[in-house]
N, C-alpha and C. Protein backbone atom coordinates (compact mmCIF):
# COMPACT_ATOMS: atom_id res chain seq x y z
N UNK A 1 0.85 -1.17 0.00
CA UNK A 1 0.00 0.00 0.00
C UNK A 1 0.90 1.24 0.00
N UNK A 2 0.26 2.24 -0.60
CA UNK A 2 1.36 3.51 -0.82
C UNK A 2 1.86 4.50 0.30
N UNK A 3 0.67 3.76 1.28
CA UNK A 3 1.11 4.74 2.86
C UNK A 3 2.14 3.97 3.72
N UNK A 4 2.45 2.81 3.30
CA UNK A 4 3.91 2.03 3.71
C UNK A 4 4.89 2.25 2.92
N UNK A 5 4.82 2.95 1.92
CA UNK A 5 6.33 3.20 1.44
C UNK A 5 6.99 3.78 2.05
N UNK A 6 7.00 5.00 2.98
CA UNK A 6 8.42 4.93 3.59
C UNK A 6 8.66 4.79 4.19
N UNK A 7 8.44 3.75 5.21
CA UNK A 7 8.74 2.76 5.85
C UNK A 7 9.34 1.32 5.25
N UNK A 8 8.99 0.91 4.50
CA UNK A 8 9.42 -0.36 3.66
C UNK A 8 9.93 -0.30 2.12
N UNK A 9 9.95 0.92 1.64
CA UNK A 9 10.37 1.59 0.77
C UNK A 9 11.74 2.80 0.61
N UNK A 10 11.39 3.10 1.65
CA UNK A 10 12.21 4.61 2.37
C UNK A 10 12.15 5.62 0.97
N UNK A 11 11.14 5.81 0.57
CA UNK A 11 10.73 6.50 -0.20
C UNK A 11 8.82 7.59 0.05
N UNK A 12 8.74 8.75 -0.24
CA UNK A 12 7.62 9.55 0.25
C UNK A 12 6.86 9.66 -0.87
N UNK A 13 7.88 9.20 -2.27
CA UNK A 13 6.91 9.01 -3.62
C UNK A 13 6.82 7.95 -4.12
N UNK A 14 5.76 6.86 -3.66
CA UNK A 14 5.02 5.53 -3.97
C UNK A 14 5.23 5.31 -5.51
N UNK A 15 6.24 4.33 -5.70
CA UNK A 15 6.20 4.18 -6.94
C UNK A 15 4.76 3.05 -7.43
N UNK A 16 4.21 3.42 -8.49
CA UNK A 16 3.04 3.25 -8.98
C UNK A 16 2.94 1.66 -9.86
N UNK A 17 4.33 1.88 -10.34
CA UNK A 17 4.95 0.54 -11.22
C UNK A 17 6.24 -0.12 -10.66
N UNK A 18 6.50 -1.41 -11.03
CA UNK A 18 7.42 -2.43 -10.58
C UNK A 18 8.71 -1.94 -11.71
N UNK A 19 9.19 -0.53 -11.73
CA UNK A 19 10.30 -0.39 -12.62
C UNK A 19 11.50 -0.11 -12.11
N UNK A 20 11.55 0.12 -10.92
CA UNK A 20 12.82 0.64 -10.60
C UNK A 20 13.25 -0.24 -9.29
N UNK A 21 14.31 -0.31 -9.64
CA UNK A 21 15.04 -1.21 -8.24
C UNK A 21 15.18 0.02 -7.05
N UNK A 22 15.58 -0.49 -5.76
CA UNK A 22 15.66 0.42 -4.61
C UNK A 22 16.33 -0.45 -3.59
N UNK A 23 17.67 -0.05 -2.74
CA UNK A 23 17.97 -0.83 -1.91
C UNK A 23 16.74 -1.25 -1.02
N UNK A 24 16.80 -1.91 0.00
CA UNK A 24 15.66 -2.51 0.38
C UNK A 24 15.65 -1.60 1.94
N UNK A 25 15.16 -0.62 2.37
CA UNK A 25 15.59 -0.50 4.11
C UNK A 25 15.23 -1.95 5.26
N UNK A 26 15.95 -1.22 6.35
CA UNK A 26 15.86 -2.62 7.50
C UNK A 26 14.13 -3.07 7.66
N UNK A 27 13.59 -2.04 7.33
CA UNK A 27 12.33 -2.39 7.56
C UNK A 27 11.57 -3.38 6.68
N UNK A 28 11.57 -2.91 5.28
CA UNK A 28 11.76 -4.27 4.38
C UNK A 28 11.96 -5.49 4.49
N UNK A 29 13.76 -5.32 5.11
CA UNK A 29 14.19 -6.86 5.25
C UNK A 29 13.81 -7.78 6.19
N UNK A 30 12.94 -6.87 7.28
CA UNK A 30 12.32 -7.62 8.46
C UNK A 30 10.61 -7.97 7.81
N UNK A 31 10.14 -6.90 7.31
CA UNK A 31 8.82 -7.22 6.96
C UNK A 31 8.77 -8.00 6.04
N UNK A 32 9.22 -8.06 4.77
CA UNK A 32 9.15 -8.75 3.56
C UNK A 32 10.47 -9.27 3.11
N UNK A 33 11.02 -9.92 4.17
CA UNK A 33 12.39 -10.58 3.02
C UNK A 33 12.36 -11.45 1.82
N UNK A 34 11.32 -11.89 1.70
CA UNK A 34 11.37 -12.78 0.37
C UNK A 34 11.37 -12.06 -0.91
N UNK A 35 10.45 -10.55 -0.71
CA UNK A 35 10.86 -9.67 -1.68
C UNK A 35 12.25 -8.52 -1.83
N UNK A 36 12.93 -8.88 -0.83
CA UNK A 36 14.38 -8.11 -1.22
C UNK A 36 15.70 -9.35 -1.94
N UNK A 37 15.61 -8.74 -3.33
CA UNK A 37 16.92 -9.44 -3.69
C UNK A 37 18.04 -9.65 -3.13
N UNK A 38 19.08 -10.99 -3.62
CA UNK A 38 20.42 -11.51 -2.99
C UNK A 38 21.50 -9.82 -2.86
N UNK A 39 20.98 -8.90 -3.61
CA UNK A 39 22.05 -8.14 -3.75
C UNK A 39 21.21 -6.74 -2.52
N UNK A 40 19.88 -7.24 -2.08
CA UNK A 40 19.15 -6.29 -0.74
C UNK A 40 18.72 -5.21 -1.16
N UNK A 41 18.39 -5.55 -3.19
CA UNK A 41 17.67 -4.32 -3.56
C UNK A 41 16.20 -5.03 -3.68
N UNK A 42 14.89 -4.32 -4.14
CA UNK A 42 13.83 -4.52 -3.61
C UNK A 42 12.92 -3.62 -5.15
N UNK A 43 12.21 -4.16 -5.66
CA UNK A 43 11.29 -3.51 -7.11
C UNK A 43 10.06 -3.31 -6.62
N UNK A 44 9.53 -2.52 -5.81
CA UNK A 44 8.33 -2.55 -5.47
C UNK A 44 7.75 -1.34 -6.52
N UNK A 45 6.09 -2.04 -6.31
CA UNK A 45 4.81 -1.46 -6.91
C UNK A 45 3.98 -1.10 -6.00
N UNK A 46 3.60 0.11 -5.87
CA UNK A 46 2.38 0.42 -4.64
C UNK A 46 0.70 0.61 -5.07
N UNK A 47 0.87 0.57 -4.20
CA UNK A 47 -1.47 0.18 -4.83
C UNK A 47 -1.72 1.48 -3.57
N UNK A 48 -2.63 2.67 -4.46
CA UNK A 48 -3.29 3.59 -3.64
C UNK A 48 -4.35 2.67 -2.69
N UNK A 49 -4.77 3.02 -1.51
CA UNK A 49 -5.91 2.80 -0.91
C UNK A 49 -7.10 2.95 -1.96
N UNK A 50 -7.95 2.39 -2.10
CA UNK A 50 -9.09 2.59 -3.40
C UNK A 50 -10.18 1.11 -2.83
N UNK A 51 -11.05 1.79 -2.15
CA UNK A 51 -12.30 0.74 -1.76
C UNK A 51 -12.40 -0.32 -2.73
N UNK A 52 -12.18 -0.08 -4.52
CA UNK A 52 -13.19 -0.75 -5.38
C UNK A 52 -12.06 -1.12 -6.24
N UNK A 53 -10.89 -1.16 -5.63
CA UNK A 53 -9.41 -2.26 -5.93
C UNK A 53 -9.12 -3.56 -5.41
N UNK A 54 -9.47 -4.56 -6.08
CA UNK A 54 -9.53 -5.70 -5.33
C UNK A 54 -7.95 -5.74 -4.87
N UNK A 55 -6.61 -5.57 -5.02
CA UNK A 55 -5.62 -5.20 -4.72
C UNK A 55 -5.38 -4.81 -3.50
N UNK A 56 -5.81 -3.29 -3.10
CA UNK A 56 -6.01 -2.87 -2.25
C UNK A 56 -6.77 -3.10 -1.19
N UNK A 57 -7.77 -4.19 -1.64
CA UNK A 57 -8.70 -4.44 -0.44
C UNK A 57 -8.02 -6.21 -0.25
N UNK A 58 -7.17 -7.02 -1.00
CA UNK A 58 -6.38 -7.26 -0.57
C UNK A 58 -5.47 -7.31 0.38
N UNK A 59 -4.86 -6.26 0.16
CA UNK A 59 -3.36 -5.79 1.42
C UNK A 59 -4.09 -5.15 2.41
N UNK A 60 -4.71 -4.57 2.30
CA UNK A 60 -5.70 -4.16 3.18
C UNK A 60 -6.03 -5.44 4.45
N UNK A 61 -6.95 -5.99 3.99
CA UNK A 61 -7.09 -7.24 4.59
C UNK A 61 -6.25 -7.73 5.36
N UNK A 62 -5.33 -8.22 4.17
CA UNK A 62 -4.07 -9.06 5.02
C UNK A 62 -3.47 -8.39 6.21
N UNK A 63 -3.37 -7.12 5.83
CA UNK A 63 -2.39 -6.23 7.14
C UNK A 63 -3.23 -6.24 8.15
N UNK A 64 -4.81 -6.01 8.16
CA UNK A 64 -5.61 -6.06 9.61
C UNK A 64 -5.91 -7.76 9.84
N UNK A 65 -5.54 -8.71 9.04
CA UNK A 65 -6.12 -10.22 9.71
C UNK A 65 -4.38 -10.72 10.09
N UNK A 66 -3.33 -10.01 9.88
CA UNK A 66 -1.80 -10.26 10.39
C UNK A 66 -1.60 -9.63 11.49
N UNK A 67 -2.24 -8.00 11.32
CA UNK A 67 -0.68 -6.90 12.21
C UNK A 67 0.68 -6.68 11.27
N UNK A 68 0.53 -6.96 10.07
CA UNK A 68 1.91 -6.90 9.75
C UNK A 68 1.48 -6.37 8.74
N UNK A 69 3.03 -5.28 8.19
CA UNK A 69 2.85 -3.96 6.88
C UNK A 69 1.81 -4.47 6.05
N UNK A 70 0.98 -3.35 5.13
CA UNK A 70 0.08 -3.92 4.17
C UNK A 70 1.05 -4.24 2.73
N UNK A 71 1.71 -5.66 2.97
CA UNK A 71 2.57 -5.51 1.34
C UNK A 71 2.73 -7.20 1.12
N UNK A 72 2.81 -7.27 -0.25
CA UNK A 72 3.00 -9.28 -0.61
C UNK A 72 3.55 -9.14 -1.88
N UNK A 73 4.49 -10.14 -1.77
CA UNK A 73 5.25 -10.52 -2.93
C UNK A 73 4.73 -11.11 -4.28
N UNK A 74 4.97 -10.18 -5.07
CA UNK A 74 4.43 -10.17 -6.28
C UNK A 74 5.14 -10.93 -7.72
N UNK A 75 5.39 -11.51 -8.12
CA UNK A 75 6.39 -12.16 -9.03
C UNK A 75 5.92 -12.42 -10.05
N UNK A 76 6.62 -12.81 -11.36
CA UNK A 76 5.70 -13.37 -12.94
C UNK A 76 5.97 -14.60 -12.76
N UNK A 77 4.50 -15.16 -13.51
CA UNK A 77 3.78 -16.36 -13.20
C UNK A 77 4.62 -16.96 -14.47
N UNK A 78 5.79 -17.98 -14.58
CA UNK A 78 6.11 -18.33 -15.65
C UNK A 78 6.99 -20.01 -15.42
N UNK A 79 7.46 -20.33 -16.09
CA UNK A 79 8.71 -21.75 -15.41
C UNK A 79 10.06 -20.86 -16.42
N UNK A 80 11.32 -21.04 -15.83
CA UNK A 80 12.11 -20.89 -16.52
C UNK A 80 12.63 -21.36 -17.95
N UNK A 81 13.08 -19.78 -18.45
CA UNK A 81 12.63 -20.05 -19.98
C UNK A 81 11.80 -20.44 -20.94
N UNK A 82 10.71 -19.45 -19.88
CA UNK A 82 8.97 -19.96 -20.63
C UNK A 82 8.61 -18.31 -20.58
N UNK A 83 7.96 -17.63 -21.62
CA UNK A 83 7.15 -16.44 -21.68
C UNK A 83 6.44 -16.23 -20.24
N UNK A 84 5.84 -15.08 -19.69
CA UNK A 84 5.08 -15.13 -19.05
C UNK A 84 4.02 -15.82 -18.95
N UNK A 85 2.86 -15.68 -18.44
CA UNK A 85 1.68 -16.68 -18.43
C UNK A 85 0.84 -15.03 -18.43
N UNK A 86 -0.12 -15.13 -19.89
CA UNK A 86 -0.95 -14.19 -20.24
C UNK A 86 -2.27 -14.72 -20.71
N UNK A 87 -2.74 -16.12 -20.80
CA UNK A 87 -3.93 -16.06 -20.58
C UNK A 87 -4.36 -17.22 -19.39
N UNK A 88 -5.66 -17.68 -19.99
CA UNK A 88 -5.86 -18.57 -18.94
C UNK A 88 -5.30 -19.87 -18.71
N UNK A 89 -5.37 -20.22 -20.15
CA UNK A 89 -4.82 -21.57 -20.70
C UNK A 89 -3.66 -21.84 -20.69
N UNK A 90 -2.96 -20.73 -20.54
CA UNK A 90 -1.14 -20.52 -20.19
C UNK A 90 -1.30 -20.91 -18.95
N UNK A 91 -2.04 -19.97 -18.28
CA UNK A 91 -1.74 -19.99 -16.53
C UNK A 91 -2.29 -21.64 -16.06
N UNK A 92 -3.13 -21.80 -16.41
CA UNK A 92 -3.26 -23.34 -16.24
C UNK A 92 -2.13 -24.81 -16.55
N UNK A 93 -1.82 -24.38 -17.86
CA UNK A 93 -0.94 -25.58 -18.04
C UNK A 93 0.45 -24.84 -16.82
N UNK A 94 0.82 -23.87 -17.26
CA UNK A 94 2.01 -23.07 -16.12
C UNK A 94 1.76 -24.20 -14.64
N UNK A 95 0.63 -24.08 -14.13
CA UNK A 95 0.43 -24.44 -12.63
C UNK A 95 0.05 -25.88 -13.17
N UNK A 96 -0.49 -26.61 -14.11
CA UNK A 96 -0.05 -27.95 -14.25
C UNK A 96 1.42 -28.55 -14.40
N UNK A 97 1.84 -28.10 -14.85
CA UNK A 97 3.34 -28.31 -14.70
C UNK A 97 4.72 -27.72 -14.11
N UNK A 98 4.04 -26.76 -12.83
CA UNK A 98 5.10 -26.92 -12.19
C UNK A 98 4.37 -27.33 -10.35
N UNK A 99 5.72 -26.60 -9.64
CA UNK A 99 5.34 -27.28 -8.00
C UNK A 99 4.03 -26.47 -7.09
N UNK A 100 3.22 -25.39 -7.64
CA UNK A 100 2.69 -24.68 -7.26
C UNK A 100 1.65 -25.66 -6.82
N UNK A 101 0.77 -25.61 -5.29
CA UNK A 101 -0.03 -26.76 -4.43
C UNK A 101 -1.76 -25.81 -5.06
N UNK A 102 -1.92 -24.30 -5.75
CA UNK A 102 -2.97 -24.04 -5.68
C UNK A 102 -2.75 -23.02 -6.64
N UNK A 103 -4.06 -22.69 -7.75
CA UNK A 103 -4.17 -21.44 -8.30
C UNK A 103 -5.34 -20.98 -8.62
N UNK A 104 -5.12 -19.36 -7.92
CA UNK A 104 -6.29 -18.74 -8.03
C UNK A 104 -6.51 -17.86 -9.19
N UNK A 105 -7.90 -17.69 -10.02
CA UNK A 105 -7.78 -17.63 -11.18
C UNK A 105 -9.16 -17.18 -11.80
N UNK A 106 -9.77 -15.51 -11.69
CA UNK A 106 -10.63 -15.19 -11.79
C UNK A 106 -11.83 -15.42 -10.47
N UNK A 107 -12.29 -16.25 -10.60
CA UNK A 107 -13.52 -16.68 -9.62
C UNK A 107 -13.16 -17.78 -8.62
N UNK A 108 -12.06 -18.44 -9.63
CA UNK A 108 -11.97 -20.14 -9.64
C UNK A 108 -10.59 -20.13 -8.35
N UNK A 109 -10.43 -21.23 -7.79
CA UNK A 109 -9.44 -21.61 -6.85
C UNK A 109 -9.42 -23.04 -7.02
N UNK A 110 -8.14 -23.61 -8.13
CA UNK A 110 -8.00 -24.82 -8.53
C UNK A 110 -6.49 -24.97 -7.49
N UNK A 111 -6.85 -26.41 -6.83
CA UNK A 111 -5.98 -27.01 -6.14
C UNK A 111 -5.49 -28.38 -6.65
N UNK A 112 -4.04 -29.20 -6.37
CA UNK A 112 -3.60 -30.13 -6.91
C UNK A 112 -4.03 -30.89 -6.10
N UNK A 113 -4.16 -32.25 -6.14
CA UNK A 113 -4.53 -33.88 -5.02
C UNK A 113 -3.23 -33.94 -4.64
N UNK A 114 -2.96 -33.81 -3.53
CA UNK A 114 -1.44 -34.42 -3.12
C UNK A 114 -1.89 -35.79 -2.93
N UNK A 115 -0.68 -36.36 -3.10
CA UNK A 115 -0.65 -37.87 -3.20
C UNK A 115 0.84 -38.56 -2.29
């Protein structure tokens, strides 16, 4: 959310898009280490507060059912040396063939049978 950036950002202007790298501050590396890179820089995207952003009502969520910053690691849905995953039928075979246990997907929440 854009009112945690500078705190987990150390930045007062919420970047809007995932374009620019940023060392990561301590606060980051305690709140979200999985999103600070091996080198402790950090690509964040911020989501304004916006009631009618499922995004935002998202992080939202999460931060009041945790206690912890409103922020989650965001990554492209792909297997190495595979295009992104841009439709459905991508994103499906994508999560058929790799280790992912669940994918959520418009309405739908398709899970694997562990065995």
């Amino acid at each position: 959310m854009a009112e945690a950036a500078p705190n987990l950002i150390g930045t007062r202007t919420p970047p809007p898009f995932m374009i620019v790298a940023r060392q990561a501050p301590d606060a980051a590396r305690t709140a979200i280490p999985a999103a600070v890179h091996t080198d402790g820089t950090l690509r964040p995207q911020t989501v304004a507060r916006d009631d009618t952003d499922p995004y935002a009502a998202l992080l939202a969520s999460y931060a009041e059912q945790t206690g912890r910053p409103p922020a989650l690691l965001n990554t492209s849905f792909n297997h190495e040396a595979e295009p992104i995953v841009c439709t459905p039928r991508d994103a499906i075979a994508t999560f058929a063939a790799g280790p992912l246990d669940a994918l959520a997907i418009g309405p739908f929440l398709v899970r694997k049978e562990r065995r």
